[in-house]
PDB file of N, CA and C in Angstrom:
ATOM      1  N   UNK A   1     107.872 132.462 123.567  1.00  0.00           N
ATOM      2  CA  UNK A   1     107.194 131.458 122.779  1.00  0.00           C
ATOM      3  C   UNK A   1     105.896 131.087 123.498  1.00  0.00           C
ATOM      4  N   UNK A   2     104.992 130.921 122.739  1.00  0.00           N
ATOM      5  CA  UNK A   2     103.624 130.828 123.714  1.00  0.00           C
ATOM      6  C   UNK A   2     102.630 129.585 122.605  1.00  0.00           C
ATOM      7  N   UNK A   3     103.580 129.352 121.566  1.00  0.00           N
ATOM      8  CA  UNK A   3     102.665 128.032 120.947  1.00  0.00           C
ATOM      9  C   UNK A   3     102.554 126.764 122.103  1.00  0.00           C
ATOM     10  N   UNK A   4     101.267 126.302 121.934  1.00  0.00           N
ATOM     11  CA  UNK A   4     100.317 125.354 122.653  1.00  0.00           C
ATOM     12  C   UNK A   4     100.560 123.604 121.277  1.00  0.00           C
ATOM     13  N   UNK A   5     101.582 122.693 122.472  1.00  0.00           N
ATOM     14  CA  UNK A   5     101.217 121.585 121.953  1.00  0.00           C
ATOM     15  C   UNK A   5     100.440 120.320 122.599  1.00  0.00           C
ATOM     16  N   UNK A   6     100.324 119.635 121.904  1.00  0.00           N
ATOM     17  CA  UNK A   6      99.042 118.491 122.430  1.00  0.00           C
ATOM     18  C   UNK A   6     100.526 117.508 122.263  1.00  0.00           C
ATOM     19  N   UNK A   7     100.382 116.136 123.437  1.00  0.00           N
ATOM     20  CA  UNK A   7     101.325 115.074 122.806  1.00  0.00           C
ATOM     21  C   UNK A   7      99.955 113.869 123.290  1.00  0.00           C
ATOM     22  N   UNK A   8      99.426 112.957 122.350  1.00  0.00           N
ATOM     23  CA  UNK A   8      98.740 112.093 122.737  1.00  0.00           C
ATOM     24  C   UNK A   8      99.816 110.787 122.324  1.00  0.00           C
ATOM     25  N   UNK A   9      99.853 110.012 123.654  1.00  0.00           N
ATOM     26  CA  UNK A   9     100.572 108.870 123.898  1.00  0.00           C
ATOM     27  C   UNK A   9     100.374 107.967 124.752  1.00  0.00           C
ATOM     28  N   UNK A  10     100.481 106.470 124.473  1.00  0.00           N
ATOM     29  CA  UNK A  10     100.324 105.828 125.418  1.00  0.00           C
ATOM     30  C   UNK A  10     101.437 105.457 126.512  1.00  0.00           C
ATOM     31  N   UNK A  11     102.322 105.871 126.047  1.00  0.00           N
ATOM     32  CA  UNK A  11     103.629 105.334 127.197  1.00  0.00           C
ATOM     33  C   UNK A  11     104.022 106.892 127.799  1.00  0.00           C
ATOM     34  N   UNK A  12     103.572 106.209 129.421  1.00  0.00           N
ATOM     35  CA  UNK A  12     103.146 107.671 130.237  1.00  0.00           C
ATOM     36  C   UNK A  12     105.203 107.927 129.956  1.00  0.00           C
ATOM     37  N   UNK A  13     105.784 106.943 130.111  1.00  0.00           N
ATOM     38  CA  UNK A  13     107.922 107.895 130.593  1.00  0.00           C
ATOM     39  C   UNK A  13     108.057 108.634 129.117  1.00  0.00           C
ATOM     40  N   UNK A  14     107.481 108.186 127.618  1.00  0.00           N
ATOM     41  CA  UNK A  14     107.618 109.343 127.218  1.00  0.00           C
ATOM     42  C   UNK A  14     107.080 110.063 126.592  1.00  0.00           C
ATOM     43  N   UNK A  15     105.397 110.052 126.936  1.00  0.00           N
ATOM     44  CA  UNK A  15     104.466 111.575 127.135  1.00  0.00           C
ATOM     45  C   UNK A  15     105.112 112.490 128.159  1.00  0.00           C
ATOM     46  N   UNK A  16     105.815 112.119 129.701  1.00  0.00           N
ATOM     47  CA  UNK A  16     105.820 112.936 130.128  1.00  0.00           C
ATOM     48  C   UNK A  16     107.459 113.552 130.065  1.00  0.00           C
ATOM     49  N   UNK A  17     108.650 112.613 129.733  1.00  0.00           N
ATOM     50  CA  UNK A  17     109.987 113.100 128.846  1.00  0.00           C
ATOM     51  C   UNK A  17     109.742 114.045 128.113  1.00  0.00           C
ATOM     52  N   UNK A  18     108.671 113.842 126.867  1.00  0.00           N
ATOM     53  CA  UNK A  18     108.039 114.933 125.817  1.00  0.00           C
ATOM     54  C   UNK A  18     107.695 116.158 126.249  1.00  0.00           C
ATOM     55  N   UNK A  19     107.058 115.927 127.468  1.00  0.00           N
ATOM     56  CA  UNK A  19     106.385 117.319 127.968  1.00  0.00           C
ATOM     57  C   UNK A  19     106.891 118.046 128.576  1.00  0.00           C
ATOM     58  N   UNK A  20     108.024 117.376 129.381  1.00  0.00           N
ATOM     59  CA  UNK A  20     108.406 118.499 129.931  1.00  0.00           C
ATOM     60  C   UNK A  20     109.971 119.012 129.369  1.00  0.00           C
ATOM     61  N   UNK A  21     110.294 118.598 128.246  1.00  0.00           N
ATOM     62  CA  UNK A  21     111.322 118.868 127.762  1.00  0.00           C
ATOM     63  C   UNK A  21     111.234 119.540 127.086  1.00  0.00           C
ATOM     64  N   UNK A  22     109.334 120.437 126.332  1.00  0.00           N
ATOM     65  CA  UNK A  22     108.847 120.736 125.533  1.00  0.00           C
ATOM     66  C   UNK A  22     108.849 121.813 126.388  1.00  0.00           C
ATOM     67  N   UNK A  23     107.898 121.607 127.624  1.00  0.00           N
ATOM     68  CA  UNK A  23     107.526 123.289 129.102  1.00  0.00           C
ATOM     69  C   UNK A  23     109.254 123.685 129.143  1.00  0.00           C
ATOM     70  N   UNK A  24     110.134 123.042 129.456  1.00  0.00           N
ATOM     71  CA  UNK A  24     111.090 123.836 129.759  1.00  0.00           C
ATOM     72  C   UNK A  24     111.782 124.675 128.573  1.00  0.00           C
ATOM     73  N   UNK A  25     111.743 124.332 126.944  1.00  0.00           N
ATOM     74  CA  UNK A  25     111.289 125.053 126.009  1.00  0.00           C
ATOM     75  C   UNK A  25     110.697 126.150 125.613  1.00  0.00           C
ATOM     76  N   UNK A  26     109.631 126.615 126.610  1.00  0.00           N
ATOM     77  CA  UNK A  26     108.559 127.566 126.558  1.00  0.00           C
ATOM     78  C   UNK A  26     107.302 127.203 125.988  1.00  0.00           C
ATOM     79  N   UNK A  27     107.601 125.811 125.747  1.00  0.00           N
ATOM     80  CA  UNK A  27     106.004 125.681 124.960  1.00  0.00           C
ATOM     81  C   UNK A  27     105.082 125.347 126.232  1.00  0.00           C
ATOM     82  N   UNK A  28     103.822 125.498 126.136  1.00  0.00           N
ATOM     83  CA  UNK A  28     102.468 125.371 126.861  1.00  0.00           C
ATOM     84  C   UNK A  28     102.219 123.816 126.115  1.00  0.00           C
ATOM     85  N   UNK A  29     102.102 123.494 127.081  1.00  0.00           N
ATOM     86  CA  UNK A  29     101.888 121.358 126.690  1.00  0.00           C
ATOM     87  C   UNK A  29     100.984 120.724 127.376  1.00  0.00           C
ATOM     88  N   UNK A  30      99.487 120.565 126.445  1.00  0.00           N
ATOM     89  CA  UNK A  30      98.261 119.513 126.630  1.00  0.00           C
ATOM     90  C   UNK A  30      98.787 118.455 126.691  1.00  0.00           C
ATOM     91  N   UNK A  31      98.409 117.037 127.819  1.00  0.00           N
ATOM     92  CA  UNK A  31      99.124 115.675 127.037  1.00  0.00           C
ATOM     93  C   UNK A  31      97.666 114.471 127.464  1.00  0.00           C
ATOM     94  N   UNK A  32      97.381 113.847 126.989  1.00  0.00           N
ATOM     95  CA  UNK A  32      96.413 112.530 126.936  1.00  0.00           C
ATOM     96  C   UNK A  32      96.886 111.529 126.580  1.00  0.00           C
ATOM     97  N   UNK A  33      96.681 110.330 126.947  1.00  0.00           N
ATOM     98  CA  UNK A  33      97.196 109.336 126.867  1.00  0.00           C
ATOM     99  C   UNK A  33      96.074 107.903 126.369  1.00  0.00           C
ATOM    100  N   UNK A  34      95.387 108.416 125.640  1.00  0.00           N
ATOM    101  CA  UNK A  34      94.657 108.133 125.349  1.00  0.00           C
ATOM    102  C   UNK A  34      93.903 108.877 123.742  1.00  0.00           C
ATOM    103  N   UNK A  35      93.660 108.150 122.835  1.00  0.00           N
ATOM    104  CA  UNK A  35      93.162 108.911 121.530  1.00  0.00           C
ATOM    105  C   UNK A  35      92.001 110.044 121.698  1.00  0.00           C
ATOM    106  N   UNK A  36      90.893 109.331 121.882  1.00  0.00           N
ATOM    107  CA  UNK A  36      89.791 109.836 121.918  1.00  0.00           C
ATOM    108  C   UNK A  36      89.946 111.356 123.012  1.00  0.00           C
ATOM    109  N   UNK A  37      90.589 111.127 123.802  1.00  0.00           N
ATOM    110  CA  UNK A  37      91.055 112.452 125.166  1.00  0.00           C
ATOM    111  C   UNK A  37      91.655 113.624 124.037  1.00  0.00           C
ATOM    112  N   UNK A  38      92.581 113.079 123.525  1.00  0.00           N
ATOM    113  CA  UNK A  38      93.307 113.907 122.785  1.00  0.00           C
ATOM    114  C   UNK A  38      92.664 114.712 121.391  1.00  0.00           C
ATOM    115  N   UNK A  39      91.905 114.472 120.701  1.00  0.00           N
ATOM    116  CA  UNK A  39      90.477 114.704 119.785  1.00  0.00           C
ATOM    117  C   UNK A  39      90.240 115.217 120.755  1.00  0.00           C
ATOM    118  N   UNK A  40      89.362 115.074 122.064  1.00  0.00           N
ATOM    119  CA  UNK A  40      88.432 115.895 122.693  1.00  0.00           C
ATOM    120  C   UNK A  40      89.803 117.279 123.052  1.00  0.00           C
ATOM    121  N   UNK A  41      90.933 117.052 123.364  1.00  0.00           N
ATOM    122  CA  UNK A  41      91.557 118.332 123.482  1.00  0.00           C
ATOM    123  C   UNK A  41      92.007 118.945 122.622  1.00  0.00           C
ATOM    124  N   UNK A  42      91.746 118.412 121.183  1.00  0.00           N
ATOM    125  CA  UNK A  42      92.217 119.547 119.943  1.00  0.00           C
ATOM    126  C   UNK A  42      91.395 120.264 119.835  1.00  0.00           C
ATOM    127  N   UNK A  43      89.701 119.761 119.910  1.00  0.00           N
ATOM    128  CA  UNK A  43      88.838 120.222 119.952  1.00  0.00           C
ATOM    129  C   UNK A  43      88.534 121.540 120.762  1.00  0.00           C
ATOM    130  N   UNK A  44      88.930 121.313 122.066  1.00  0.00           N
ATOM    131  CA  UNK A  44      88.663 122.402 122.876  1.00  0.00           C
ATOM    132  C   UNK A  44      89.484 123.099 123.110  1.00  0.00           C
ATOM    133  N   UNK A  45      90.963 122.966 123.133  1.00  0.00           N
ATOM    134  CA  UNK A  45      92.157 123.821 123.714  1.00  0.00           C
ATOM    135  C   UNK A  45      92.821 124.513 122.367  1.00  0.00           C
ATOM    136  N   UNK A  46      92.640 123.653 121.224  1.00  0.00           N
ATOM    137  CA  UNK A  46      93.263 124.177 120.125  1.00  0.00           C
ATOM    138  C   UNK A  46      94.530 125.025 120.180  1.00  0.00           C
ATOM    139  N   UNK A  47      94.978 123.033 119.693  1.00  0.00           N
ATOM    140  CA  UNK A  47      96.668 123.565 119.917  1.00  0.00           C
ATOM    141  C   UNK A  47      97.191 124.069 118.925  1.00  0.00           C
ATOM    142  N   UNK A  48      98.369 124.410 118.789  1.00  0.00           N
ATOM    143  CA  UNK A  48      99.350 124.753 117.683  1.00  0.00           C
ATOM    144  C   UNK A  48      99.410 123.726 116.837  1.00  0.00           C
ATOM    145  N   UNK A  49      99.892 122.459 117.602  1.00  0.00           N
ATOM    146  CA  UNK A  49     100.190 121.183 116.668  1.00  0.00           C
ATOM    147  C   UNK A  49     100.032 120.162 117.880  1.00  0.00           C
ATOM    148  N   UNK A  50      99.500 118.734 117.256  1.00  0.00           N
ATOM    149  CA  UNK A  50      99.713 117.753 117.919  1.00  0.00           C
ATOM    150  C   UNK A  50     100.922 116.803 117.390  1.00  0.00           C
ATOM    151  N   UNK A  51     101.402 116.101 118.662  1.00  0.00           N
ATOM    152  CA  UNK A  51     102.149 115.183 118.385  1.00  0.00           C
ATOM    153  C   UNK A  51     101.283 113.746 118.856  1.00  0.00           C
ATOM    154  N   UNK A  52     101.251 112.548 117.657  1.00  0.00           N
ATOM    155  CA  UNK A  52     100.311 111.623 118.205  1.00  0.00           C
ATOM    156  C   UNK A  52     101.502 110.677 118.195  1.00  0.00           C
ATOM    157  N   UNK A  53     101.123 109.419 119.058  1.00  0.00           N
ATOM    158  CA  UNK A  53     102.044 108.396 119.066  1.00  0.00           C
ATOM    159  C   UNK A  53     100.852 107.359 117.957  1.00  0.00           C
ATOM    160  N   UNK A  54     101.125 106.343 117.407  1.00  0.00           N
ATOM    161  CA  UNK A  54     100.514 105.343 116.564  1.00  0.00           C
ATOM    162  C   UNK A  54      99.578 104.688 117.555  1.00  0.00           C
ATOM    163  N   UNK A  55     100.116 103.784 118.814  1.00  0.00           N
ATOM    164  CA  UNK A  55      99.456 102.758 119.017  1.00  0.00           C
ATOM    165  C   UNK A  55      98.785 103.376 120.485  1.00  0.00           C
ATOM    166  N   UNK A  56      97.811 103.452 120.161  1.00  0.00           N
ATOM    167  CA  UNK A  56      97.246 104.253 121.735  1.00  0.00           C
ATOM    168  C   UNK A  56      95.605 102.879 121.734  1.00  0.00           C
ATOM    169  N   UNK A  57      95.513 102.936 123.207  1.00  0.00           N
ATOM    170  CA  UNK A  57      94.321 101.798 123.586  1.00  0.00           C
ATOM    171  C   UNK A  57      93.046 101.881 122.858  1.00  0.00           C
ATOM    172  N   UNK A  58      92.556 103.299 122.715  1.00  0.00           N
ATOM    173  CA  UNK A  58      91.085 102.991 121.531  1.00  0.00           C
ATOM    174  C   UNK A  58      91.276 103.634 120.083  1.00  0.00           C
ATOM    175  N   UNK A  59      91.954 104.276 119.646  1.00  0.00           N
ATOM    176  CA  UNK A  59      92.042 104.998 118.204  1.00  0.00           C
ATOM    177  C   UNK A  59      93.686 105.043 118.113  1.00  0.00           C
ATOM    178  N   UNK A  60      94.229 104.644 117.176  1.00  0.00           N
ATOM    179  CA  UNK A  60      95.381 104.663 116.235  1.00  0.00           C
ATOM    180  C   UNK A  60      95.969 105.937 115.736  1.00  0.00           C
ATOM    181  N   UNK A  61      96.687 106.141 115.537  1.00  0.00           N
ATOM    182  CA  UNK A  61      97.138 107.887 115.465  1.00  0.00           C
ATOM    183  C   UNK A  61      96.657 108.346 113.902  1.00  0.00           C
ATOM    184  N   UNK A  62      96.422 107.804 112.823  1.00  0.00           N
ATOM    185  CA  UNK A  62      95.971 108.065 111.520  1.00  0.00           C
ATOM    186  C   UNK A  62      94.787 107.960 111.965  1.00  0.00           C
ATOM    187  N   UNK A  63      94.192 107.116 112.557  1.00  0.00           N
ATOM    188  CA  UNK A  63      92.595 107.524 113.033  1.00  0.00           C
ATOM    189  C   UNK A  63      92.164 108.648 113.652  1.00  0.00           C
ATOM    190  N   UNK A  64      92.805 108.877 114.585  1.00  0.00           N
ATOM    191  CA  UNK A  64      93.039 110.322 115.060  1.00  0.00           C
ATOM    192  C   UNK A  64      93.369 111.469 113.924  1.00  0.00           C
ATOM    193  N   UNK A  65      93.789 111.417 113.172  1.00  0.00           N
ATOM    194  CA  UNK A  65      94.223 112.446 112.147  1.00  0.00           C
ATOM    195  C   UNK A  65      93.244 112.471 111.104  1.00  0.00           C
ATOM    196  N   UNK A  66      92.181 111.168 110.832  1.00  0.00           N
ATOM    197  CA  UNK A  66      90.953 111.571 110.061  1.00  0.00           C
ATOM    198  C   UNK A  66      90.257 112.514 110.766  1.00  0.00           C
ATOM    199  N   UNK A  67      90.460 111.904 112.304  1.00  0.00           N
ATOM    200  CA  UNK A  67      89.031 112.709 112.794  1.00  0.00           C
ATOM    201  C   UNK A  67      89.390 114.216 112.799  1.00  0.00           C
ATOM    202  N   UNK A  68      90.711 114.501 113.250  1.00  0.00           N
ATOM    203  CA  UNK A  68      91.015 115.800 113.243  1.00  0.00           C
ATOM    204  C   UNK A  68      90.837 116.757 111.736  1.00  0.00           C
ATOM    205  N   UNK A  69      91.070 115.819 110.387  1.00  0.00           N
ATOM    206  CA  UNK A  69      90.750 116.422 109.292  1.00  0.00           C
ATOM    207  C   UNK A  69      89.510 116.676 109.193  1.00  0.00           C
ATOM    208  N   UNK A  70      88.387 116.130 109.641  1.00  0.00           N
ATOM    209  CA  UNK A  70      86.887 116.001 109.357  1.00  0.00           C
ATOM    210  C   UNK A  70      86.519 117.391 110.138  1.00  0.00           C
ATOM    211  N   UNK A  71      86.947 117.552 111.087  1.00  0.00           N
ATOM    212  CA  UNK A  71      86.068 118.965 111.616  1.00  0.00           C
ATOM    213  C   UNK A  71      87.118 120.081 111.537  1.00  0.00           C
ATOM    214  N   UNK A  72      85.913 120.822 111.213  1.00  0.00           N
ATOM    215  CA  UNK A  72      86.076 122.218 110.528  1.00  0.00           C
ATOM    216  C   UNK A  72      87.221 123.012 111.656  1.00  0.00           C
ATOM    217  N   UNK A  73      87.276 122.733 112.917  1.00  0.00           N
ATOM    218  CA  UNK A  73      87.460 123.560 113.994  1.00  0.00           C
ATOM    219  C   UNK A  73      89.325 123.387 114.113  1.00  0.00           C
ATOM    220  N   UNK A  74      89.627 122.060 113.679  1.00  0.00           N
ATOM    221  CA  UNK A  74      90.792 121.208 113.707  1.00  0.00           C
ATOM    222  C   UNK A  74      91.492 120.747 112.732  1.00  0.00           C
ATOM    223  N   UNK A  75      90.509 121.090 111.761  1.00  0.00           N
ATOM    224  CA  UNK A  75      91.499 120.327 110.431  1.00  0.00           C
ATOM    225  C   UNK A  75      92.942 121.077 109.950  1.00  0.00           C
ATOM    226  N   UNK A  76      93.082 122.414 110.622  1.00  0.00           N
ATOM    227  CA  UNK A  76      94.275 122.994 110.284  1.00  0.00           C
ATOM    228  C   UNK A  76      95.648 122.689 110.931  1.00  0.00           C
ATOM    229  N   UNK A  77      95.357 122.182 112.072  1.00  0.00           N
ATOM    230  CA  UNK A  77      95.810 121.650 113.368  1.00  0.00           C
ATOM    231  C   UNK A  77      97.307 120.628 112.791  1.00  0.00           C
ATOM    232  N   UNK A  78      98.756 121.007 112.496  1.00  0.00           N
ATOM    233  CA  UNK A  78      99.625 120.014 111.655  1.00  0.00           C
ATOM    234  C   UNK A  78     100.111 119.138 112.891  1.00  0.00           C
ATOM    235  N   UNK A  79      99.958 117.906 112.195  1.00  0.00           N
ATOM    236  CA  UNK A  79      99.950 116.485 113.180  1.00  0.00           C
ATOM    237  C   UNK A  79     101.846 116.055 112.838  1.00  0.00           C
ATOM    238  N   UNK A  80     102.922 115.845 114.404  1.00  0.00           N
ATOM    239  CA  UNK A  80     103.435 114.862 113.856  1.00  0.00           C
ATOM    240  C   UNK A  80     103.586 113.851 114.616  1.00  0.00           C
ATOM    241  N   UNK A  81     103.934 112.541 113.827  1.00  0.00           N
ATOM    242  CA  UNK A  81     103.577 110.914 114.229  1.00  0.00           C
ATOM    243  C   UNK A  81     104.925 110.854 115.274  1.00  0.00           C
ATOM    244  N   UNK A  82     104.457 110.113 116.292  1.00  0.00           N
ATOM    245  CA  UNK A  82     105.539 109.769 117.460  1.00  0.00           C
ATOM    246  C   UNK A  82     105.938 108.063 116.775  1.00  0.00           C
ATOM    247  N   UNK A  83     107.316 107.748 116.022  1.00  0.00           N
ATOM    248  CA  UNK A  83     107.102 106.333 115.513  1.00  0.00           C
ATOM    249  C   UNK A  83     107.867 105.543 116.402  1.00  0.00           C
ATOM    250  N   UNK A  84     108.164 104.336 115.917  1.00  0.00           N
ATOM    251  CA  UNK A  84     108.974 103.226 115.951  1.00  0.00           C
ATOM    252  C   UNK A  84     110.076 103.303 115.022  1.00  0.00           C
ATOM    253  N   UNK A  85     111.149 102.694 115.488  1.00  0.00           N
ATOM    254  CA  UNK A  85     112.166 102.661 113.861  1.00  0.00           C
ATOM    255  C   UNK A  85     111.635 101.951 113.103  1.00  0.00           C
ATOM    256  N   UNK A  86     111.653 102.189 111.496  1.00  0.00           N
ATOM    257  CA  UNK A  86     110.872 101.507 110.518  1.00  0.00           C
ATOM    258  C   UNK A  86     110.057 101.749 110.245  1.00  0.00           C
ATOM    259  N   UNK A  87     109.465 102.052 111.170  1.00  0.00           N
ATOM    260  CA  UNK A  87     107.824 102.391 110.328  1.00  0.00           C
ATOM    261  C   UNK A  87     107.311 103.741 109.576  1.00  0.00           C
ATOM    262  N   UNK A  88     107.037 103.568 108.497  1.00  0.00           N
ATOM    263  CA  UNK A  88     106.540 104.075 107.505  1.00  0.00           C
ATOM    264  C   UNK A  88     106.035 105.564 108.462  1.00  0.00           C
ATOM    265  N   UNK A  89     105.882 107.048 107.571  1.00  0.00           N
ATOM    266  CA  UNK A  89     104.983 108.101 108.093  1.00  0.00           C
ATOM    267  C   UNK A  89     103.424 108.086 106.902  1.00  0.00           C
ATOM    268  N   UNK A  90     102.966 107.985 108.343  1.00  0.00           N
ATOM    269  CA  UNK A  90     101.324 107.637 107.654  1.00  0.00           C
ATOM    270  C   UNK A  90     101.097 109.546 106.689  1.00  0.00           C
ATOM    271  N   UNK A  91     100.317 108.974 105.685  1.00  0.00           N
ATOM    272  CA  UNK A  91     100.341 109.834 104.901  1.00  0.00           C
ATOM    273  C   UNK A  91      98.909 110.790 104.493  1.00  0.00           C
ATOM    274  N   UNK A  92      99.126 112.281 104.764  1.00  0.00           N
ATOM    275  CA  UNK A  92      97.756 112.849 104.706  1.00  0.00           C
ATOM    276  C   UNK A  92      97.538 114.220 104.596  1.00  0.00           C
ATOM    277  N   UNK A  93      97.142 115.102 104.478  1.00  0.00           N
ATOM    278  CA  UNK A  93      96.858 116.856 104.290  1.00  0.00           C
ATOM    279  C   UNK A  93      96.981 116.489 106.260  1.00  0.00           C
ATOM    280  N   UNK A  94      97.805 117.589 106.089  1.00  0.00           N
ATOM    281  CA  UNK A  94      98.371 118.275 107.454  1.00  0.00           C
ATOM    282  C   UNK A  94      99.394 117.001 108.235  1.00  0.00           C
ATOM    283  N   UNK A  95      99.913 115.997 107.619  1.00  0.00           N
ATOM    284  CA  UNK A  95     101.352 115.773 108.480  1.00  0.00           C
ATOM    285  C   UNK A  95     102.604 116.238 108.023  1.00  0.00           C
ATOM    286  N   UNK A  96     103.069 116.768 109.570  1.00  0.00           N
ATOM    287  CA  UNK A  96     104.007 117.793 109.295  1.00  0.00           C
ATOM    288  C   UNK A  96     105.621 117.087 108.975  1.00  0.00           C
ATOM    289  N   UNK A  97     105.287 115.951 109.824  1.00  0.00           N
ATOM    290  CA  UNK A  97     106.518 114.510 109.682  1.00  0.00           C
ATOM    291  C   UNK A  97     106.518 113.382 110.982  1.00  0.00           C
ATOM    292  N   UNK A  98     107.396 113.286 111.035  1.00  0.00           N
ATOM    293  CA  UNK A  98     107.486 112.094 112.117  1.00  0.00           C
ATOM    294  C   UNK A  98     108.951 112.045 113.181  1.00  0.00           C
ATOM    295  N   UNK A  99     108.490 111.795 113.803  1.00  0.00           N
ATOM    296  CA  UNK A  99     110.054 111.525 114.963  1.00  0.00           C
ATOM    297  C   UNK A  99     110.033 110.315 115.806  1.00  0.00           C
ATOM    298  N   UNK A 100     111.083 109.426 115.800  1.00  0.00           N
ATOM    299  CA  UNK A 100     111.377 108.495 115.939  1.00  0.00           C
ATOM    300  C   UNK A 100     111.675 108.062 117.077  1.00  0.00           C
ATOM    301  N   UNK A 101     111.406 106.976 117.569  1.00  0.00           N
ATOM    302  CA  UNK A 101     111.701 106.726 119.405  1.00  0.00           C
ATOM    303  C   UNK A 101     113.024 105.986 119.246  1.00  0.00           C
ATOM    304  N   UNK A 102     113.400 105.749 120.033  1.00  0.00           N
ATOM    305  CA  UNK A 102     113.542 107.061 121.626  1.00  0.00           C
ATOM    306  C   UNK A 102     113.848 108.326 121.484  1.00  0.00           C
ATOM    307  N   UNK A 103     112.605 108.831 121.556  1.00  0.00           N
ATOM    308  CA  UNK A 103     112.853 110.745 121.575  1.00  0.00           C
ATOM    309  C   UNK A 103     114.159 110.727 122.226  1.00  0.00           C
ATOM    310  N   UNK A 104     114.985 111.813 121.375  1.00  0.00           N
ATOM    311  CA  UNK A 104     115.850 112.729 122.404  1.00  0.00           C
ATOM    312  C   UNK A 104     115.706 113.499 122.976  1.00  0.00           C
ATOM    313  N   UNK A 105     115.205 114.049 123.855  1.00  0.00           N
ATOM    314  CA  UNK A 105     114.845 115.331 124.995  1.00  0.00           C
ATOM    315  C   UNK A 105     115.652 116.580 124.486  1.00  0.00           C
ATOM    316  N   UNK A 106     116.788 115.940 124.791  1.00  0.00           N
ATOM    317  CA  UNK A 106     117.647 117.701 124.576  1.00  0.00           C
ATOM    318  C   UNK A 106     117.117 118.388 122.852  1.00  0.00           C
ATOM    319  N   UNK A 107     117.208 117.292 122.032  1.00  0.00           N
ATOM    320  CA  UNK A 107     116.964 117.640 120.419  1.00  0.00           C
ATOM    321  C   UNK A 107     114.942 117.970 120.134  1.00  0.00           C
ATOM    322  N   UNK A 108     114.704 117.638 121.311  1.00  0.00           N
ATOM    323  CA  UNK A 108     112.935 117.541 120.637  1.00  0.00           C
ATOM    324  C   UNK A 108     112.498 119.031 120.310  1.00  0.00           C
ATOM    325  N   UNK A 109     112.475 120.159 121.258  1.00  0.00           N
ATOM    326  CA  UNK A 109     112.130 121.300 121.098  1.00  0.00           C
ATOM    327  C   UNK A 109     112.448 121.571 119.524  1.00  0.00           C
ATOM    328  N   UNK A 110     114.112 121.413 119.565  1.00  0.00           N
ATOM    329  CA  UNK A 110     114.298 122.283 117.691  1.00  0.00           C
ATOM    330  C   UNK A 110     113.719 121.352 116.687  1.00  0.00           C
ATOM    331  N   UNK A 111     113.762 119.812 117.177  1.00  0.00           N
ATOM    332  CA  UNK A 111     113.405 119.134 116.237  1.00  0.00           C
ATOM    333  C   UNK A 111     111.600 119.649 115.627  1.00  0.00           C
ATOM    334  N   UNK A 112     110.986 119.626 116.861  1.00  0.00           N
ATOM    335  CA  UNK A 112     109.534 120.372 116.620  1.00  0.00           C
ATOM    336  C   UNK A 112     109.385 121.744 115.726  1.00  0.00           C
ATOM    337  N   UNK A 113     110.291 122.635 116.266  1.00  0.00           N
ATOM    338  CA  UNK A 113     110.046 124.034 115.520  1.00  0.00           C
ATOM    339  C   UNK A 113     110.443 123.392 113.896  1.00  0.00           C
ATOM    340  N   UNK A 114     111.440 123.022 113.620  1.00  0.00           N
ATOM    341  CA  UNK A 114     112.101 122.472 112.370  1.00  0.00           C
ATOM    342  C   UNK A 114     110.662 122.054 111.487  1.00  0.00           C
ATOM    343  N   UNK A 115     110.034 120.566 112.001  1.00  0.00           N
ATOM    344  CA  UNK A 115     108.781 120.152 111.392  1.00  0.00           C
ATOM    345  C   UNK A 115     107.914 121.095 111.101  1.00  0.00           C
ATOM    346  N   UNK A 116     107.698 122.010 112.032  1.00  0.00           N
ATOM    347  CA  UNK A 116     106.225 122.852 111.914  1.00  0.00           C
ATOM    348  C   UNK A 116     107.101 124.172 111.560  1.00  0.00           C
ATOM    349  N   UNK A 117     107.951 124.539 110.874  1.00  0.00           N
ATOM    350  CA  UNK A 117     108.392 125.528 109.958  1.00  0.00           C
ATOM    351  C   UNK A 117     108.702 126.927 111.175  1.00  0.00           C
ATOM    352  N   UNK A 118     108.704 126.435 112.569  1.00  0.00           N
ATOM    353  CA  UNK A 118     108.426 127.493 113.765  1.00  0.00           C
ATOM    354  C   UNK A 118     110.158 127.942 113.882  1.00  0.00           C
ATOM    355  N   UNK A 119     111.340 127.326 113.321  1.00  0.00           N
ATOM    356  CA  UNK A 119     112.331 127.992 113.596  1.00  0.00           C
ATOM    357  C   UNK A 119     113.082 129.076 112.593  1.00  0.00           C
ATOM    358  N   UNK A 120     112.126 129.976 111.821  1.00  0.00           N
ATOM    359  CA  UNK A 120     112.528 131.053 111.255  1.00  0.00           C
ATOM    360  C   UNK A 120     113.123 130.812 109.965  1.00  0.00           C
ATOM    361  N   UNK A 121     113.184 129.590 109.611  1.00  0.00           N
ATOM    362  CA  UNK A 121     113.960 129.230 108.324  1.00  0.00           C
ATOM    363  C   UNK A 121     112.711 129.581 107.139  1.00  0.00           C
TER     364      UNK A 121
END
């Protein structure tokens, strides 16, 4: 497996739960913790898919997902939302779905392939 994901989040225990539960997976994993970082790394690393969390310190995760629709380079790029229980999945061309905190580690890998259509079904 050699797909490339992005996780932009503000809560470093689980950007980095995410990530490395994702590397030991086989996936290759960008992570920012911060919005605007994460835009600048879809931009340049062009991942497979990002996973955004909602509430990050300068841009909001649907804010993040305009900007990623607006350029040509990224707009293909399928986003899914890191939530809260309850809250709604923000709605738009390219979200793939949403997953709910507290991530489960052991379940995240299949849960990912599942969203982004990557487990052969």
């Amino acid at each position: 497996m050699n797909e490339r994901l992005l996780i932009v989040e503000r809560d470093d225990a689980v950007r980095i739960q995410a990530r490395d539960a994702l590397i030991a997976s086989g996936y290759e994993v960008l992570d920012a913790d911060v919005g605007r970082q994460g835009v600048y790394l879809a931009e340049r690393r062009q991942p497979d898919a990002v996973l955004v969390g909602m509430d990050l310190p300068d841009i909001d995760g649907p804010r993040i997902l305009r900007e990623l629709r607006a350029n040509p380079s990224t707009r293909d790029i399928p986003v899914i939302f890191l939530l809260e229980p309850d809250v709604p999945v923000p709605e738009g061309e390219g979200v793939a779905g949403a997953l709910t905190r507290p991530l489960d580690t052991e379940a995240l890998p299949g849960q990912v392939r599942r969203l982004l259509g990557w487990d052969g079904a």
